[in-house]
Protein backbone atom coordinates (compact mmCIF):
# COMPACT_ATOMS: atom_id res chain seq x y z
CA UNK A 1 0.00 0.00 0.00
CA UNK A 2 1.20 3.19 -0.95
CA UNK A 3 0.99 6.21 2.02
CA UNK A 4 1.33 9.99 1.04
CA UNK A 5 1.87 12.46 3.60
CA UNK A 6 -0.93 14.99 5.10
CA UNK A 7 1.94 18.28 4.17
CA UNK A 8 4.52 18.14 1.70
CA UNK A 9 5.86 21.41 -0.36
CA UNK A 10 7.38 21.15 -3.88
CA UNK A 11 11.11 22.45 -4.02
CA UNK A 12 13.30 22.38 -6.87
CA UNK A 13 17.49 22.91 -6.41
CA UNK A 14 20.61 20.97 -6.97
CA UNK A 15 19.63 17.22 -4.63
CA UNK A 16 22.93 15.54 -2.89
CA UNK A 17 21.78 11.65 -1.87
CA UNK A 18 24.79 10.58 0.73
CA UNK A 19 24.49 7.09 2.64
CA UNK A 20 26.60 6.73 6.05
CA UNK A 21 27.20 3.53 7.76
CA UNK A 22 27.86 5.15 11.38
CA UNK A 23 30.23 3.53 13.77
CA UNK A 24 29.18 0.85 15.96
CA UNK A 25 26.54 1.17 19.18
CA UNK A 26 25.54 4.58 17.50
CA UNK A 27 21.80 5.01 17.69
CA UNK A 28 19.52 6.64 15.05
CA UNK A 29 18.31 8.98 17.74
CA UNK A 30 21.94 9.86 18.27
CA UNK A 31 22.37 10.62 14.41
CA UNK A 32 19.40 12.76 14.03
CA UNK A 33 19.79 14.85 16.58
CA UNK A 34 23.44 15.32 16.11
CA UNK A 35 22.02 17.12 12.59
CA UNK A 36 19.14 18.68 14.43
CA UNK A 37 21.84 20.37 16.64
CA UNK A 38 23.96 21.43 13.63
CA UNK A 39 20.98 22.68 11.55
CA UNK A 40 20.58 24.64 14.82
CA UNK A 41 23.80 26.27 15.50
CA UNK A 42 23.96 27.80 11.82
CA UNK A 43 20.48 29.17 12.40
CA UNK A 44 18.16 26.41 10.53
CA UNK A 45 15.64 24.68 12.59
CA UNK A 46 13.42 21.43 12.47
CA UNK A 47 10.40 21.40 10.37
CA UNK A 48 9.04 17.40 10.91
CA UNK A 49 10.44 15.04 13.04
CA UNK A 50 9.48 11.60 13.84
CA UNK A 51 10.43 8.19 15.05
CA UNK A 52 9.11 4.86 13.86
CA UNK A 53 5.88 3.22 13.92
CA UNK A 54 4.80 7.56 13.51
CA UNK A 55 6.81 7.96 10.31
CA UNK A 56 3.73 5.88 8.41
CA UNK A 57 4.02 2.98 6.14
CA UNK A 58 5.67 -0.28 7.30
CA UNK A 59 8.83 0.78 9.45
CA UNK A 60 10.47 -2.02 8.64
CA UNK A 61 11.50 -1.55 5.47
CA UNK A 62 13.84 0.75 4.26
CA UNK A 63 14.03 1.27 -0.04
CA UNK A 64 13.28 -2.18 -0.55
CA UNK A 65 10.30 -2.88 -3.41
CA UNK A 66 8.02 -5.72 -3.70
CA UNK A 67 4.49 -6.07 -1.91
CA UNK A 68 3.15 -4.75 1.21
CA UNK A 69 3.27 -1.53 2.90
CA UNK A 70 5.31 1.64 1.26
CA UNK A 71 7.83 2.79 3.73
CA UNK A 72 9.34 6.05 4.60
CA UNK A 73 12.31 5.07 2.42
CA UNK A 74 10.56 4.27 -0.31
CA UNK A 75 8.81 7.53 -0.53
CA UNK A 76 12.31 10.05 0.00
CA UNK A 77 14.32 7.20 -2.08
CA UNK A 78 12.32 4.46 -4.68
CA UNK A 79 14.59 1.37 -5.34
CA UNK A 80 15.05 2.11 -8.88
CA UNK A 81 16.92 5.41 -7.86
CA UNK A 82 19.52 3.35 -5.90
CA UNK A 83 22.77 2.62 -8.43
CA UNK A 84 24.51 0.97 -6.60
CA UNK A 85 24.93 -2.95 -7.62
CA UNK A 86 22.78 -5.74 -5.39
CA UNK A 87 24.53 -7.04 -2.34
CA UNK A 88 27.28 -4.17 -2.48
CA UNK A 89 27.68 -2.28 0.18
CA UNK A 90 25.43 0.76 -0.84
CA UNK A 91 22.93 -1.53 -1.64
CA UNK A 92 22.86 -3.51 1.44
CA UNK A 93 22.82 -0.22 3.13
CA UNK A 94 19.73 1.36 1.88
CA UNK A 95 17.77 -2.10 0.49
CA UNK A 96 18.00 -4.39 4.08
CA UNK A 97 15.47 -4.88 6.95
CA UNK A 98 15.00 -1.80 9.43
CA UNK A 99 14.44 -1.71 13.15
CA UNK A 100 14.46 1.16 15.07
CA UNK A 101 13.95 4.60 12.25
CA UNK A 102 13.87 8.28 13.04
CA UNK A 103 13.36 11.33 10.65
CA UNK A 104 13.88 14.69 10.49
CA UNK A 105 13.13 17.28 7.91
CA UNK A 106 15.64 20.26 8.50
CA UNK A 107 15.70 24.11 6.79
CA UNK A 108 18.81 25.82 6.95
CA UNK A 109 17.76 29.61 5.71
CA UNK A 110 21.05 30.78 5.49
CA UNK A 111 22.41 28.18 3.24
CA UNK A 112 19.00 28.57 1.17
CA UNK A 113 19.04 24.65 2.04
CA UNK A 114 16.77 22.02 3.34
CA UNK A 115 17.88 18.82 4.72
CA UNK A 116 16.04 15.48 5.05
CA UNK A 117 17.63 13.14 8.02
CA UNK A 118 16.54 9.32 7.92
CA UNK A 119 18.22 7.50 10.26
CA UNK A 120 17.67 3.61 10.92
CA UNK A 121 19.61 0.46 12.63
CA UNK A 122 19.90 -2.26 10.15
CA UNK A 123 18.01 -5.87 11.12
CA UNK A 124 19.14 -9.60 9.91
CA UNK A 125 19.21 -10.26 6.57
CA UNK A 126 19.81 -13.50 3.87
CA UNK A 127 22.20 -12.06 2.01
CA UNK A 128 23.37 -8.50 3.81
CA UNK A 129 24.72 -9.36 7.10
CA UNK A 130 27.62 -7.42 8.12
CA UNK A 131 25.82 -4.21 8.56
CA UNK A 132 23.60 -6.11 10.86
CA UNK A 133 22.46 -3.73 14.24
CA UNK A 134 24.53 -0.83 12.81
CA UNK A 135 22.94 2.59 12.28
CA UNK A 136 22.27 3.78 8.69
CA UNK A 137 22.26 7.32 7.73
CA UNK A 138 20.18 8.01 4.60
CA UNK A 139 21.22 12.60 4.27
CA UNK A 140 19.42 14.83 1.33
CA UNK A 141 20.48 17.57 0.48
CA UNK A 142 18.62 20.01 -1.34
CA UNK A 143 20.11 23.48 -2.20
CA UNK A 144 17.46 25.78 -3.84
CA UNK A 145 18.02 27.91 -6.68
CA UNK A 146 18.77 31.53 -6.19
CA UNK A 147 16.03 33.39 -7.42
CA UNK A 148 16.42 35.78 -9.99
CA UNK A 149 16.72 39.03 -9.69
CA UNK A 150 16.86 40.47 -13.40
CA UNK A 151 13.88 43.12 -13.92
CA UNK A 152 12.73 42.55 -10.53
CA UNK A 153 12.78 46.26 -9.03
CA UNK A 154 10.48 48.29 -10.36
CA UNK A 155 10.97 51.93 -10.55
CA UNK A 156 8.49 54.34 -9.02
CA UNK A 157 7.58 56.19 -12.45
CA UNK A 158 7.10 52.60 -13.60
CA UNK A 159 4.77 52.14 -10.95
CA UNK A 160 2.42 55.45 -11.26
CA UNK A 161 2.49 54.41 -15.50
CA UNK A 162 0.95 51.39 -13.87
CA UNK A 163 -1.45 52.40 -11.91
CA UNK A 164 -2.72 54.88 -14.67
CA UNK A 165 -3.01 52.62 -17.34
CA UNK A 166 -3.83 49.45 -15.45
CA UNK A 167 -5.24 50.30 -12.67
CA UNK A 168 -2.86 48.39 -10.37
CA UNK A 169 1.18 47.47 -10.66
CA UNK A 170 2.29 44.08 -9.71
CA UNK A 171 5.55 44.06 -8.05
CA UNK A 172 7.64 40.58 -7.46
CA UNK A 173 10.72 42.31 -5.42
CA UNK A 174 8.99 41.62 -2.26
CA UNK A 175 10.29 38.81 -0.33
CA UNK A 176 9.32 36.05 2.31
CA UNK A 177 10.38 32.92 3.48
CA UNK A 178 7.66 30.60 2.62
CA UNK A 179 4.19 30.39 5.09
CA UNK A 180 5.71 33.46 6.28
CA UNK A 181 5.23 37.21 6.68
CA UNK A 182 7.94 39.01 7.86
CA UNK A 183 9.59 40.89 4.78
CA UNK A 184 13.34 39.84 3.81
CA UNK A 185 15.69 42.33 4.01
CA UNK A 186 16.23 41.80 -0.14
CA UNK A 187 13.00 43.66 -0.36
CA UNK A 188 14.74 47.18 0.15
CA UNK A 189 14.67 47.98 -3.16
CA UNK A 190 11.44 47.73 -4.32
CA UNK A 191 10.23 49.35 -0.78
CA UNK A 192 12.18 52.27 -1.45
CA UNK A 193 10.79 52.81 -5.13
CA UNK A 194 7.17 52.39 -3.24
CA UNK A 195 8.63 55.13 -0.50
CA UNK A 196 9.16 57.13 -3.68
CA UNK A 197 6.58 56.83 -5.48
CA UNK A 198 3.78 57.63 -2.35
CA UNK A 199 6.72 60.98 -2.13
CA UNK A 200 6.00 61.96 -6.01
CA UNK A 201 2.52 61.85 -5.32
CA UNK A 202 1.60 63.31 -1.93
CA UNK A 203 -2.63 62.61 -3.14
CA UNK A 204 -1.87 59.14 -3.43
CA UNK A 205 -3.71 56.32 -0.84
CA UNK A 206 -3.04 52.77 -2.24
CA UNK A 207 -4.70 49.08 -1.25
CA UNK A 208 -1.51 46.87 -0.43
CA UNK A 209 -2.98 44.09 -1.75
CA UNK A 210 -1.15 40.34 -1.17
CA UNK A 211 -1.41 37.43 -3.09
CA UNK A 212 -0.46 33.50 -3.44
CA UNK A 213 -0.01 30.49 -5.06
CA UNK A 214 -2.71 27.93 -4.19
CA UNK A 215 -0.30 25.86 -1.70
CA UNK A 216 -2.12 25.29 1.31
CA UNK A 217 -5.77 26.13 2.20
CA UNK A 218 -7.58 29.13 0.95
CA UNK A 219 -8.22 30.45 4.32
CA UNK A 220 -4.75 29.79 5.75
CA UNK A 221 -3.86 31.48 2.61
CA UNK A 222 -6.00 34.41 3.27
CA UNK A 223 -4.79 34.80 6.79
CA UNK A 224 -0.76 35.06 4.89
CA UNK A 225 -1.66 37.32 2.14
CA UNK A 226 -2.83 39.69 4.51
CA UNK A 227 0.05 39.86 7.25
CA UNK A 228 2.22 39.55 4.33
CA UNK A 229 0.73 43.15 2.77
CA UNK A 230 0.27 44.44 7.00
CA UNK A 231 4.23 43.31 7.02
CA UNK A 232 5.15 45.52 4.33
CA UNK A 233 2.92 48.95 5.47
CA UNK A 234 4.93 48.81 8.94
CA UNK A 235 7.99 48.39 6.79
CA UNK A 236 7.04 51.42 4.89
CA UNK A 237 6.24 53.34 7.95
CA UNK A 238 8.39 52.79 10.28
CA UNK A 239 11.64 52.44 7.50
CA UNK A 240 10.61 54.92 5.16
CA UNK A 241 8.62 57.21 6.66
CA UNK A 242 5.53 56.53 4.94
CA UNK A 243 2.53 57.79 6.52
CA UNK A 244 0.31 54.27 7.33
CA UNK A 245 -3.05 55.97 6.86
CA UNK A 246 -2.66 56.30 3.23
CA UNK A 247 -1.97 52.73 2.88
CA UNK A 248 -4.81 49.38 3.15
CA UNK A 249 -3.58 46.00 3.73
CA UNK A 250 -5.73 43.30 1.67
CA UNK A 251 -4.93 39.69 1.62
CA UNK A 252 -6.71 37.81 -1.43
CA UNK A 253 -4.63 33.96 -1.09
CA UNK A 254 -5.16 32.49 -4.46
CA UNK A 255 -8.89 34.43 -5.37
CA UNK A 256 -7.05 36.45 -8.28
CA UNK A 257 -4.01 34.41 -10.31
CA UNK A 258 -2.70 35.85 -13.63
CA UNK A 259 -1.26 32.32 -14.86
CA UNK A 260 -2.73 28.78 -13.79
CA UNK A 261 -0.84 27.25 -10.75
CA UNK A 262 -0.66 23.76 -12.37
CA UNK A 263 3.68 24.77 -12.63
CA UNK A 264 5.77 26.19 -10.50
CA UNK A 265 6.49 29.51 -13.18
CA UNK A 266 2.45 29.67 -12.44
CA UNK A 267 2.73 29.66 -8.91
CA UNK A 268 5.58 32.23 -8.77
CA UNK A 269 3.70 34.82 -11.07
CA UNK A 270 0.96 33.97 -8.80
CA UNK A 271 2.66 34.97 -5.32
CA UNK A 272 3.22 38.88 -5.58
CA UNK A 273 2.07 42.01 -4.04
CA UNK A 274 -0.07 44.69 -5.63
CA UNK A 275 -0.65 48.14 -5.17
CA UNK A 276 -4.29 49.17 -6.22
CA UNK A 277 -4.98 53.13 -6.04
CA UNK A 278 -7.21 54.01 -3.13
CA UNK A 279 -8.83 57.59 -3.93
């Protein structure tokens, strides 16, 4: 039977598989937390955790196919991904019988990294014994891709041509860590131009108007688009000295998308923040 989890986000990045055989009478609770405490110390943190029979699927089985229960192992790493020849070493590390497993899902912001941890002690076997009782280390890597930042920053006379043609200018230089709402500090460009542009035209009162993919639920989403567009009024005022009471914060989640979130270019021209005169 095949298990899916109840959250899972789509990433995409540069993936490094590395299998450790650890040294004897280490315990996968031992492993995992020696990575927890690492993430931790450079400032990444845990996102999922979880220790056997709670990981789902049959916990003792690591990649190995054939009938029965999906594990854990299975779903981060399918058999037919493993290269390594049968009975090798590599093999026999990742294909033989599991007893006790722990996981841990790991984000390391300032690496622009996440980390999945799968840790397990490996049982008796027909053919791979020598690994038997030793702790397995199953470590991916996945290092995102920077995001571009060509024609990002949009000037504010580009803005108020905008907003007189269109009615509204979308603006994509305004950044958060994902399910989040505190603005990134690579933001400060496209805030300025905003700081600007309000400046140029002392009249102006704008909707700050935020905006997602469809990740998630709507409401959850609703809830983010608006802190997210609250988070970047407080950055205006209290930053740039714009005055809050010509600015509205709207949240919208997914209501209006400009391209279909069935890819992740969708989804990306989906997730902005608009500003919407307010006269």
């Amino acid at each position: 039977m095949v298990f899916e989890p109840t959250q899972s986000k789509a990433l995409e990045g540069k993936r490094s598989h590395i299998v450790y055989l650890l040294p004897d009478k280490v315990s996968p609770l031992q492993a995992v937390r020696n990575y927890q405490n690492d993430a931790a110390a450079k400032g990444g943190k845990t996102l999922f955790e979880c220790k056997s029979p709670e990981c789902g699927g049959d916990g003792t089985r690591s990649s190995d196919g054939g009938g029965g229960d999906q594990s854990l192992a299975m779903l981060l790493t399918s058999q037919d991904q493993i290269k390594d020849k049968a009975f090798t070493n590599g093999s026999c590390a990742q294909t033989g019988r599991t007893g006790e497993q722990r996981y841990a899902a790991l984000e390391l912001p300032n690496a622009n990294a996440f980390v999945s941890v799968l840790a397990y002690s490996l049982e008796g076997g027909t053919y791979c014994t020598a690994f038997e009782h030793r702790t397995i280390v199953v470590v991916d890597v996945l290092e995102l891709k920077a995001m571009e930042q060509k024609m990002v920053t949009v000037k504010a006379e580009e803005m108020a041509q905008s907003i007189t043609t269109n009615g509204r200018v979308a603006l994509y230089g305004l950044y958060f860590d994902s399910g989040k709402a505190d603005v990134k500090p690579e933001s400060k460009d496209t805030l300025a131009q905003i700081a600007k542009l309000l400046s140029s035209s002392p009249a102006l009162k704008l909707l700050v108007v935020g905006h997602t993919d469809n990740v998630g639920e709507f409401n959850s989403n609703m809830d983010l688009s608006k802190r997210r567009a609250d988070a970047v009024i407080s950055v205006l005022a209290s930053q740039y000295k714009a005055d809050r009471k010509r600015l509205t914060p709207v949240g919208v989640s997914f209501a209006s998308p400009i391209a279909p979130n069935t890819s992740e270019d969708g989804k990306a021209k989906n997730r902005r923040v608009e500003l919407v005169p307010n006269n």
